[in-house]
C-alpha atoms as a PDB file:
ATOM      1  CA  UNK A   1      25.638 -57.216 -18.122  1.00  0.00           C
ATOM      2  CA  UNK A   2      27.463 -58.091 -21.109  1.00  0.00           C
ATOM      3  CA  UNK A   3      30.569 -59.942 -19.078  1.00  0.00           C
ATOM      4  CA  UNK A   4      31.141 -62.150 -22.442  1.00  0.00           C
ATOM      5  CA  UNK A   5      31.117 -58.971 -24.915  1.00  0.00           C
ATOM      6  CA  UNK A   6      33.564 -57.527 -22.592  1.00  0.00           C
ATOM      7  CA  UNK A   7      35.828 -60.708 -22.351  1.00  0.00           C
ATOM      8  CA  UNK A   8      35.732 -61.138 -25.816  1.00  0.00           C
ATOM      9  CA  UNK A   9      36.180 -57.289 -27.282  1.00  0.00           C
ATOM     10  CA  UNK A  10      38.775 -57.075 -24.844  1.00  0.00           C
ATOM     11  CA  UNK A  11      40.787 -59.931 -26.782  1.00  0.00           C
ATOM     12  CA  UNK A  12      40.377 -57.530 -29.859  1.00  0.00           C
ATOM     13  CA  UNK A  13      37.489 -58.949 -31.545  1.00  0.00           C
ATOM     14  CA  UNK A  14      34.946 -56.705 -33.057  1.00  0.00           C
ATOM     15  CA  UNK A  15      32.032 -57.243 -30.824  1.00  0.00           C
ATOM     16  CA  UNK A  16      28.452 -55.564 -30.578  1.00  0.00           C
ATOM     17  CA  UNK A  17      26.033 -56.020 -27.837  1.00  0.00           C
ATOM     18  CA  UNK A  18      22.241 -56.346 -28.961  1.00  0.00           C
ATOM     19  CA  UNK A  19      19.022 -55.833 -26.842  1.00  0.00           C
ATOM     20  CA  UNK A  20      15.591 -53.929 -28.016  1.00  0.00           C
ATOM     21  CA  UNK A  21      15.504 -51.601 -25.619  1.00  0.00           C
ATOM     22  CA  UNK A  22      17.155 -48.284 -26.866  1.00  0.00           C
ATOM     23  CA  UNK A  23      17.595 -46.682 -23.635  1.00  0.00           C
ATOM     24  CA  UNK A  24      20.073 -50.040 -22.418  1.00  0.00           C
ATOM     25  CA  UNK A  25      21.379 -49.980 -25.880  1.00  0.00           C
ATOM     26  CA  UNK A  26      22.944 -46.491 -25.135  1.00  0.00           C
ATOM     27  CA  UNK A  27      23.782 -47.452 -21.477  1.00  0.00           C
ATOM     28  CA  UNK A  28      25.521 -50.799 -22.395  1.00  0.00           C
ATOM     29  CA  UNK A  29      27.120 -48.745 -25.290  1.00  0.00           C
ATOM     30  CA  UNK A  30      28.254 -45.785 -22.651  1.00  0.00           C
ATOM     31  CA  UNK A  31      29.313 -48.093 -20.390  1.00  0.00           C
ATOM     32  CA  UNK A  32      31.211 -50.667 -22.286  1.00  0.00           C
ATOM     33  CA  UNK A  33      32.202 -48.913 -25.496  1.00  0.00           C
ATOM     34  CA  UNK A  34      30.777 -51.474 -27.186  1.00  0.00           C
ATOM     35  CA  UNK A  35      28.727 -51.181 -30.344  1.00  0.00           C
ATOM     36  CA  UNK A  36      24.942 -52.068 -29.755  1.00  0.00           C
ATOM     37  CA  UNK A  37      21.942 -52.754 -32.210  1.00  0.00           C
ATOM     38  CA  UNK A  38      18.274 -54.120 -31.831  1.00  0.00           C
ATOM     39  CA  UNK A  39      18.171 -58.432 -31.917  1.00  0.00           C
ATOM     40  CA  UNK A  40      18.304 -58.056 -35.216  1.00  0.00           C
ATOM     41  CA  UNK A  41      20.833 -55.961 -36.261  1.00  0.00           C
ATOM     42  CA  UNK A  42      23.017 -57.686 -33.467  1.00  0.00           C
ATOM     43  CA  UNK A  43      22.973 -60.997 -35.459  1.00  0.00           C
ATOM     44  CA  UNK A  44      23.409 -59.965 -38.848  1.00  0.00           C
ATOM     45  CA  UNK A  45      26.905 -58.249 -37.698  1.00  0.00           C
ATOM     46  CA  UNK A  46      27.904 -61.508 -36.372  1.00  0.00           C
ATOM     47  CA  UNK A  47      29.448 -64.422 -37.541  1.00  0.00           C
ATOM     48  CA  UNK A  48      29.248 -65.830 -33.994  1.00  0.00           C
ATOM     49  CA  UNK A  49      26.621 -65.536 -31.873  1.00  0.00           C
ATOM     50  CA  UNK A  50      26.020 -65.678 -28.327  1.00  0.00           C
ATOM     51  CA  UNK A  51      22.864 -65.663 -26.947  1.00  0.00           C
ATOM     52  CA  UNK A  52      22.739 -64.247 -23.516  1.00  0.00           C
ATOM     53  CA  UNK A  53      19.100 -63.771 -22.579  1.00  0.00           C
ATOM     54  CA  UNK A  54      16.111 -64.957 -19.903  1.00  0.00           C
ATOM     55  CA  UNK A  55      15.659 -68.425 -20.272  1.00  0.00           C
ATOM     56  CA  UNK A  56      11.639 -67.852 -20.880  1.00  0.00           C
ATOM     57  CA  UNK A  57      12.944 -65.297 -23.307  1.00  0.00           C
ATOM     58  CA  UNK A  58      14.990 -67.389 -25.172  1.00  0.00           C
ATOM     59  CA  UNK A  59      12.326 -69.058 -27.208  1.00  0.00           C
ATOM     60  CA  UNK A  60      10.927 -65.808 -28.672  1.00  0.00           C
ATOM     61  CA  UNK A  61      14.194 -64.195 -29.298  1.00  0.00           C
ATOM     62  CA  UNK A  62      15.588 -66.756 -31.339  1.00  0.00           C
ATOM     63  CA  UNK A  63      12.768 -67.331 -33.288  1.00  0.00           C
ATOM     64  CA  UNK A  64      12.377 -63.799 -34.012  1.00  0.00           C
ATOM     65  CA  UNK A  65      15.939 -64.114 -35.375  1.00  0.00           C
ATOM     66  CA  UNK A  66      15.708 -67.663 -37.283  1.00  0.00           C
ATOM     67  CA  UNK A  67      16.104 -65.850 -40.921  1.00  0.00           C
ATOM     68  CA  UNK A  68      19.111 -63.768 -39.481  1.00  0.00           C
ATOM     69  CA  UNK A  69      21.056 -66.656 -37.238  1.00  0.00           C
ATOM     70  CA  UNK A  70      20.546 -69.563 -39.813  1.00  0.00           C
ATOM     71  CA  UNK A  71      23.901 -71.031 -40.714  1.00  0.00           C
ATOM     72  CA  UNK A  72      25.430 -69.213 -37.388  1.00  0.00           C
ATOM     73  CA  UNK A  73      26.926 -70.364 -34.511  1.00  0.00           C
ATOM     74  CA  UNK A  74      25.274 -69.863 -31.626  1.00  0.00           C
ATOM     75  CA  UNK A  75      26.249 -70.188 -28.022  1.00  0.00           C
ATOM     76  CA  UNK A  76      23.446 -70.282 -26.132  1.00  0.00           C
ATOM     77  CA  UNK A  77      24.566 -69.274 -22.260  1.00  0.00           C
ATOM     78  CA  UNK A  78      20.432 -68.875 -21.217  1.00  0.00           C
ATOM     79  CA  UNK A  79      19.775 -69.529 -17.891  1.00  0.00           C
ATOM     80  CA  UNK A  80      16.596 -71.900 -18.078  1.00  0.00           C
ATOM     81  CA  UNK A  81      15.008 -70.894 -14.287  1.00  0.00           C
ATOM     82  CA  UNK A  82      14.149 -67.228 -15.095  1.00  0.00           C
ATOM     83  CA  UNK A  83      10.092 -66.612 -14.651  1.00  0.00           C
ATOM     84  CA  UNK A  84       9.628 -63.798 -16.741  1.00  0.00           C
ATOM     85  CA  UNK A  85      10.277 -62.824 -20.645  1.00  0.00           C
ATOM     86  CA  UNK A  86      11.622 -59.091 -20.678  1.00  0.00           C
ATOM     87  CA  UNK A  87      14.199 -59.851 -23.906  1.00  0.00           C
ATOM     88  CA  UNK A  88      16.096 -56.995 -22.179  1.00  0.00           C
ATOM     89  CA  UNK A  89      19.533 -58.516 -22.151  1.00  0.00           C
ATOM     90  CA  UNK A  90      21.220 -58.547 -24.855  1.00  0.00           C
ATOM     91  CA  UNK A  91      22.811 -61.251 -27.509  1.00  0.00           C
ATOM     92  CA  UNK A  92      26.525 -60.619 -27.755  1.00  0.00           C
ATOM     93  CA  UNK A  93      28.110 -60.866 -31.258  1.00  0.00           C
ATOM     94  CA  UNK A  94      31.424 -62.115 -32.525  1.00  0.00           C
ATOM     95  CA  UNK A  95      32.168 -60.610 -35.900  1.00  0.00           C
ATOM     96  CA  UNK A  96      35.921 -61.074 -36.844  1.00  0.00           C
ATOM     97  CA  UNK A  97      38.950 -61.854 -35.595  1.00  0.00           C
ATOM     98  CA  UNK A  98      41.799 -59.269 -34.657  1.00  0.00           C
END
């Protein structure tokens, strides 16, 4: 989980993992060192997003997010096959560079 985030934060760019799930929040946060946040908050840190969820997730997390992501980038790496929406992965966020 969160192989981008860690790429990226480990470039020196201010990164923060998001997922809606508090208990993987602090795990991914513990894990990584990594700032985390809900969907939400995830995005509006951002000036960059990448959207790393369940591909029948997908749908329902970015339109939960349209107000928040409008006039973003987003990378979408979603993988299209998976069968269930759990929206338990997270979005990784780009904020600013070094």
């Amino acid at each position: 989980m969160g192989k981008h985030s860690q790429a990226v934060y480990q470039l020196g760019y201010s990164v923060m993992m998001g997922s809606e799930d508090k208990t993987k929040r602090d795990s991914l946060k513990s894990e990584t060192g990594i700032n985390t946040g809900t969907f939400a908050e995830t995005a509006s840190f951002g000036d960059l997003v990448i959207l790393s969820v369940k591909g029948s997730a997908a749908e329902k997390v970015v339109k939960s997010l349209a107000g928040v992501i409008t006039g973003k980038t987003v990378i979408d790496t979603t993988n299209p096959i998976a069968r269930q929406a759990s929206g338990k992965r997270g979005a990784a966020i780009l904020h600013q560079s070094r």
